[in-house]
N, C-alpha and C. Protein backbone atom coordinates (compact mmCIF):
# COMPACT_ATOMS: atom_id res chain seq x y z
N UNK A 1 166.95 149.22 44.84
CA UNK A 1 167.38 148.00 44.23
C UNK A 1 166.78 147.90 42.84
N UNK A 2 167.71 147.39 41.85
CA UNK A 2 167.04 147.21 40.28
C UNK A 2 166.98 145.95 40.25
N UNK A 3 165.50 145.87 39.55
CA UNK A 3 164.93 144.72 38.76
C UNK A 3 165.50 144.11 37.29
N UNK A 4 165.50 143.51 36.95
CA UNK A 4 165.86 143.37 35.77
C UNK A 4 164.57 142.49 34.92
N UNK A 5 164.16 144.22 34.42
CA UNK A 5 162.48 143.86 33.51
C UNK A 5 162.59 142.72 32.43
N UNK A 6 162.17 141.52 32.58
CA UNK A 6 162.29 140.70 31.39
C UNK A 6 160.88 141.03 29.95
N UNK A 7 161.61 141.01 29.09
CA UNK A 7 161.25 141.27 27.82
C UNK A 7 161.25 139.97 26.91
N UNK A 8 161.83 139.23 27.50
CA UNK A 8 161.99 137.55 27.47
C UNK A 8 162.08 136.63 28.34
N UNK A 9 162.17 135.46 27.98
CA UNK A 9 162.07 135.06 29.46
C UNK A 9 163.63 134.33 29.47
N UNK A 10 163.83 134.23 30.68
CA UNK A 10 165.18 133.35 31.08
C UNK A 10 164.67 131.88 32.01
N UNK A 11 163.81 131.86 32.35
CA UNK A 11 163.32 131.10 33.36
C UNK A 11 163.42 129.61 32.79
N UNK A 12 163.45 129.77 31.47
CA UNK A 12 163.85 127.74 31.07
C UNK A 12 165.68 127.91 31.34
N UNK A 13 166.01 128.71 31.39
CA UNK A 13 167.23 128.73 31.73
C UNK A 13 167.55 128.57 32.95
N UNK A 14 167.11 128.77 34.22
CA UNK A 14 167.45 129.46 35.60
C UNK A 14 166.76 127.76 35.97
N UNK A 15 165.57 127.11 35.13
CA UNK A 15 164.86 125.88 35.51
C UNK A 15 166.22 124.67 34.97
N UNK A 16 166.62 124.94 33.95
CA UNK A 16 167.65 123.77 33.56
C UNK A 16 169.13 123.88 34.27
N UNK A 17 169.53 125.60 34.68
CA UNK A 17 170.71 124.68 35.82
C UNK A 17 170.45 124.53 37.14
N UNK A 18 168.84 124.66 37.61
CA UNK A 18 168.82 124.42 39.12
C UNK A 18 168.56 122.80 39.08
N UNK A 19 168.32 122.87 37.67
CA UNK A 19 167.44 121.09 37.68
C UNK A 19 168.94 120.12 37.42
N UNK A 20 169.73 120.59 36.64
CA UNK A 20 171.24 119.99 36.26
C UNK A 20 171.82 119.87 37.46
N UNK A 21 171.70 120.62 38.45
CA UNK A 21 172.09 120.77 40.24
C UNK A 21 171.76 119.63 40.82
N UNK A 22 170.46 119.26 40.38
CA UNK A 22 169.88 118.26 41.46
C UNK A 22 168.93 118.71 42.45
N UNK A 23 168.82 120.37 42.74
CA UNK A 23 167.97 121.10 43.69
C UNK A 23 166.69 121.56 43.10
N UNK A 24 166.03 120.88 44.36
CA UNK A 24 164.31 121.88 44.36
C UNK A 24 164.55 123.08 44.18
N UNK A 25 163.79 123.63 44.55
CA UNK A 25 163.33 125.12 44.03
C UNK A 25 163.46 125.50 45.99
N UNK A 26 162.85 124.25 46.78
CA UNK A 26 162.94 124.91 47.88
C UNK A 26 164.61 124.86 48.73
N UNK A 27 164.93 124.22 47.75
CA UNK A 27 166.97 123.77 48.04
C UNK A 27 167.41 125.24 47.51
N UNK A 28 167.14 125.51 46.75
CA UNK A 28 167.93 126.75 45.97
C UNK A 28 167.76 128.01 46.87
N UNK A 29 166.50 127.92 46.89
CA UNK A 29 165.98 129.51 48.11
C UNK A 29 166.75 129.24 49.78
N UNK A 30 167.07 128.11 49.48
CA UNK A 30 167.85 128.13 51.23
C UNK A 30 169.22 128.41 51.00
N UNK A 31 169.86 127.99 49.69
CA UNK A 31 170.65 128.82 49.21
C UNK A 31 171.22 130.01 49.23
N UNK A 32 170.42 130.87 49.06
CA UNK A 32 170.09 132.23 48.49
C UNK A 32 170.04 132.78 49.42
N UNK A 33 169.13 132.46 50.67
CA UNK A 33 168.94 132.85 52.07
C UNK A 33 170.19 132.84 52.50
N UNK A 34 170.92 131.79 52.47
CA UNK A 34 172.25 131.63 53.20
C UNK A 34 173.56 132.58 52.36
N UNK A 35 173.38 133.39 51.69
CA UNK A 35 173.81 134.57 50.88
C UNK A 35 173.44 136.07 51.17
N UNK A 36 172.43 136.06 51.96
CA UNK A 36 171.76 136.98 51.89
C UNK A 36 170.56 137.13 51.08
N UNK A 37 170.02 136.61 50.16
CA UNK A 37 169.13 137.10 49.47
C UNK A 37 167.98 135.96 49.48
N UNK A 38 167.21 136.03 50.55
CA UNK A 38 165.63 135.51 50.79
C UNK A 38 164.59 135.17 50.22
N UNK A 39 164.23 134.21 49.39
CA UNK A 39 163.52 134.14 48.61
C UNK A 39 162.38 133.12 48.80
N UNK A 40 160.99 133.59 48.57
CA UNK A 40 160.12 131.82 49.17
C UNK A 40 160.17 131.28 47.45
N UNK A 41 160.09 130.12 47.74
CA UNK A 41 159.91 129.28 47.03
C UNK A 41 159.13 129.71 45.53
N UNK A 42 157.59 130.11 45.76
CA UNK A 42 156.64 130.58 45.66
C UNK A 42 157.06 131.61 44.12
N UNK A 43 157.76 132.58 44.81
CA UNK A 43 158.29 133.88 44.22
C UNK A 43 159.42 133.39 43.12
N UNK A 44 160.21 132.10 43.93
CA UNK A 44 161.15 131.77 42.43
C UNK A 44 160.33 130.99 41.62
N UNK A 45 159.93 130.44 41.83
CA UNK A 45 158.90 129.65 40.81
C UNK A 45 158.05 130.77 39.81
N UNK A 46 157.35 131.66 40.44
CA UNK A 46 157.12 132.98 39.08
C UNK A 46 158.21 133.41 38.25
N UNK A 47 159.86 133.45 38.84
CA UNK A 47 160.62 134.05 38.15
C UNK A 47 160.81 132.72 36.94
N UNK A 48 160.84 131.73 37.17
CA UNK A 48 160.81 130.69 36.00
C UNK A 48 160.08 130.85 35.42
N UNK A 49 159.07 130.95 35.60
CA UNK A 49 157.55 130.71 35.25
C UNK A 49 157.05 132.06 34.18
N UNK A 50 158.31 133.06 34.47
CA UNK A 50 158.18 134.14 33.48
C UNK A 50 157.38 135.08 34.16
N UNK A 51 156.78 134.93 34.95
CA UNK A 51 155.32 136.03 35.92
C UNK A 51 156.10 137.09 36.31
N UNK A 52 157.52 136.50 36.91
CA UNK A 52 157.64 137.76 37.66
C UNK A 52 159.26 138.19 37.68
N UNK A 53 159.46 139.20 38.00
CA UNK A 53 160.63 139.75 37.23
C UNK A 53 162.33 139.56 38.57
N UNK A 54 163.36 139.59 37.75
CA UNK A 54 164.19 138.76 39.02
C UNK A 54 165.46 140.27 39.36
N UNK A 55 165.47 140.38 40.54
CA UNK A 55 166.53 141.31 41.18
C UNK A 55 167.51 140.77 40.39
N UNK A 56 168.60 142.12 39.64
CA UNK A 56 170.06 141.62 39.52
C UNK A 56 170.52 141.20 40.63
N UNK A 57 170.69 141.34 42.09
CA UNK A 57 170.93 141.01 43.29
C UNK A 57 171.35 139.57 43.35
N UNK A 58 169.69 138.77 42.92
CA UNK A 58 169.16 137.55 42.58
C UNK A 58 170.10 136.84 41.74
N UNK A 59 170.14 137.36 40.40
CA UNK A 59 171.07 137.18 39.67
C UNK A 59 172.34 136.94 39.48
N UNK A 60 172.98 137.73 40.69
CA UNK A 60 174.59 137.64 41.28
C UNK A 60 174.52 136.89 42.05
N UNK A 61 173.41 136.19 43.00
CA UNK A 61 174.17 135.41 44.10
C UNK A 61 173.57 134.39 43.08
N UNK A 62 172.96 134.01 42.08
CA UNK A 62 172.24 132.75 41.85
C UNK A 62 173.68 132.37 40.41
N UNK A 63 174.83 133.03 40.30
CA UNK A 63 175.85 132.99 39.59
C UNK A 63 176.83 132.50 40.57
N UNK A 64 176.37 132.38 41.28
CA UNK A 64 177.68 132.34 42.46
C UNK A 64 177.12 131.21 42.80
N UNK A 65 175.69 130.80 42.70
CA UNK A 65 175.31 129.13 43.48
C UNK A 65 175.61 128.40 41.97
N UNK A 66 175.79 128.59 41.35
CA UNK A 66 175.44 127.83 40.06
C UNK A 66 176.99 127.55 39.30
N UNK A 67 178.16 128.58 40.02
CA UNK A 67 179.31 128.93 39.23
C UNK A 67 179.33 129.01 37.39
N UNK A 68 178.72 129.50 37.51
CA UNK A 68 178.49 129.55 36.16
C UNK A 68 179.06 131.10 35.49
N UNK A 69 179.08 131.51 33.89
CA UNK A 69 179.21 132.92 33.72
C UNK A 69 177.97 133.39 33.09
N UNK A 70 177.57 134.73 33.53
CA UNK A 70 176.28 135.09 33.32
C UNK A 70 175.78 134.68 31.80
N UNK A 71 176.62 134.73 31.06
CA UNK A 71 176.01 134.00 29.56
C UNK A 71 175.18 132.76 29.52
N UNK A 72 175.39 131.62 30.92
CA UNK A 72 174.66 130.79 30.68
C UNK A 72 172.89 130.72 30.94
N UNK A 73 172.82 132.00 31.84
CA UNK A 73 171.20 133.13 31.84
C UNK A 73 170.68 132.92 30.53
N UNK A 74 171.66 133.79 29.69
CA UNK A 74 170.96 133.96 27.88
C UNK A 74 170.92 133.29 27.41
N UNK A 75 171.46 132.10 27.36
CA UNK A 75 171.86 130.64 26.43
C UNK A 75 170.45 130.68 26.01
N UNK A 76 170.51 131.07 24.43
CA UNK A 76 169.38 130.75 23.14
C UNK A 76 168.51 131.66 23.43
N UNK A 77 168.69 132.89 24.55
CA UNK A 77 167.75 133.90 24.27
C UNK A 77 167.48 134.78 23.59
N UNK A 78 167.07 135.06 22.62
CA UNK A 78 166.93 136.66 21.28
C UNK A 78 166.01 137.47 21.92
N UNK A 79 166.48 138.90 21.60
CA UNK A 79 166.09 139.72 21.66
C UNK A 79 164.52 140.12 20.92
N UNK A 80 163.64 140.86 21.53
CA UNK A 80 162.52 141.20 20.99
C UNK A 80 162.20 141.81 19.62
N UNK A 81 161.84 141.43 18.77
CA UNK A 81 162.08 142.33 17.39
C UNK A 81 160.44 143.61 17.66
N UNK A 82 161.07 144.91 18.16
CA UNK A 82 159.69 145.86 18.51
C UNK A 82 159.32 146.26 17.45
N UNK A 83 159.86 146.23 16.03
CA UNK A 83 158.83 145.81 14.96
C UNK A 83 158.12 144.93 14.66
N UNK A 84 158.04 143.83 15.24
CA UNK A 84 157.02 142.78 15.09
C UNK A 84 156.24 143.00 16.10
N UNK A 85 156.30 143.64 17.22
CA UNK A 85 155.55 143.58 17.99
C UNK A 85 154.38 144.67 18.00
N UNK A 86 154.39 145.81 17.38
CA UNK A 86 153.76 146.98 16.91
C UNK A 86 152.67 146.82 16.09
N UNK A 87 152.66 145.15 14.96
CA UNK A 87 151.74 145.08 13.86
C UNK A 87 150.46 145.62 14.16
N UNK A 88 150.16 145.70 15.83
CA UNK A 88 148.76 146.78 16.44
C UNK A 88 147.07 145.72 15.75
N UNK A 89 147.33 145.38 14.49
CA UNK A 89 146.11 144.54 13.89
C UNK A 89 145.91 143.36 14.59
N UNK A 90 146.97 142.96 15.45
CA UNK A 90 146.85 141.26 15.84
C UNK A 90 147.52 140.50 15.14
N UNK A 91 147.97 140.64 13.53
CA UNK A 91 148.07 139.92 12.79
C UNK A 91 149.44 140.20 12.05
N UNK A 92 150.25 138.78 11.99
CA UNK A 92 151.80 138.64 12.29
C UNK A 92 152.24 139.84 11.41
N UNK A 93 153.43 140.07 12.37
CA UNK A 93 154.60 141.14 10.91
C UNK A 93 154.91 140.50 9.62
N UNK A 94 154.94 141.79 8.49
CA UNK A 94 154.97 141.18 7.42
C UNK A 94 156.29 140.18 7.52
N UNK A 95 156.96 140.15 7.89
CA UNK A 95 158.51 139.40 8.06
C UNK A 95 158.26 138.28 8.53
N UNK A 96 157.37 137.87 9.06
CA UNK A 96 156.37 136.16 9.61
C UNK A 96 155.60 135.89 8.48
N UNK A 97 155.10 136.05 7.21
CA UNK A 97 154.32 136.06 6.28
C UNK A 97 154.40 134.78 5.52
């Protein structure tokens, strides 16, 4: 099974349409359970929370509780610039200056 390594986070995303729902966190995982895909509470709360990284699996049935199209995952997410992240000194890329 693949993970899908976040390099950003999505989790204010995955927090604003479970919260637009009206469902806990422990509403959603009974959800998910009832899909097949088992989740404690606990474990989705890291995937918001950015800690911990979310099954595409996850991803497909949590598109299917949400009806949504996977774009609304990315909504306002950018990509990592791995030149800024390299500056190695601590101290911002010249392009933050």
């Amino acid at each position: 099974m693949t993970k899908l390594l976040q390099d950003v986070g999505i989790g204010t995303n995955l927090k604003r349409l479970r919260t637009a729902r009206r469902l806990t966190q422990e509403n959603l995982c009974a959800k998910m359970t009832l899909r097949g895909r088992p989740m404690s509470q606990s474990a989705y709360s890291q995937i918001e929370n950015g800690t911990r990284n979310i099954f595409v699996s996850d991803l497909i049935v949590l598109k299917e509780i949400y009806n949504v199209p996977y774009d609304e995952f990315f909504r306002d997410v950018r990509p990592v610039n791995k030149y800024e992240q390299c500056s190695g000194s601590g101290e911002k890329a010249e392009t933050d200056k």
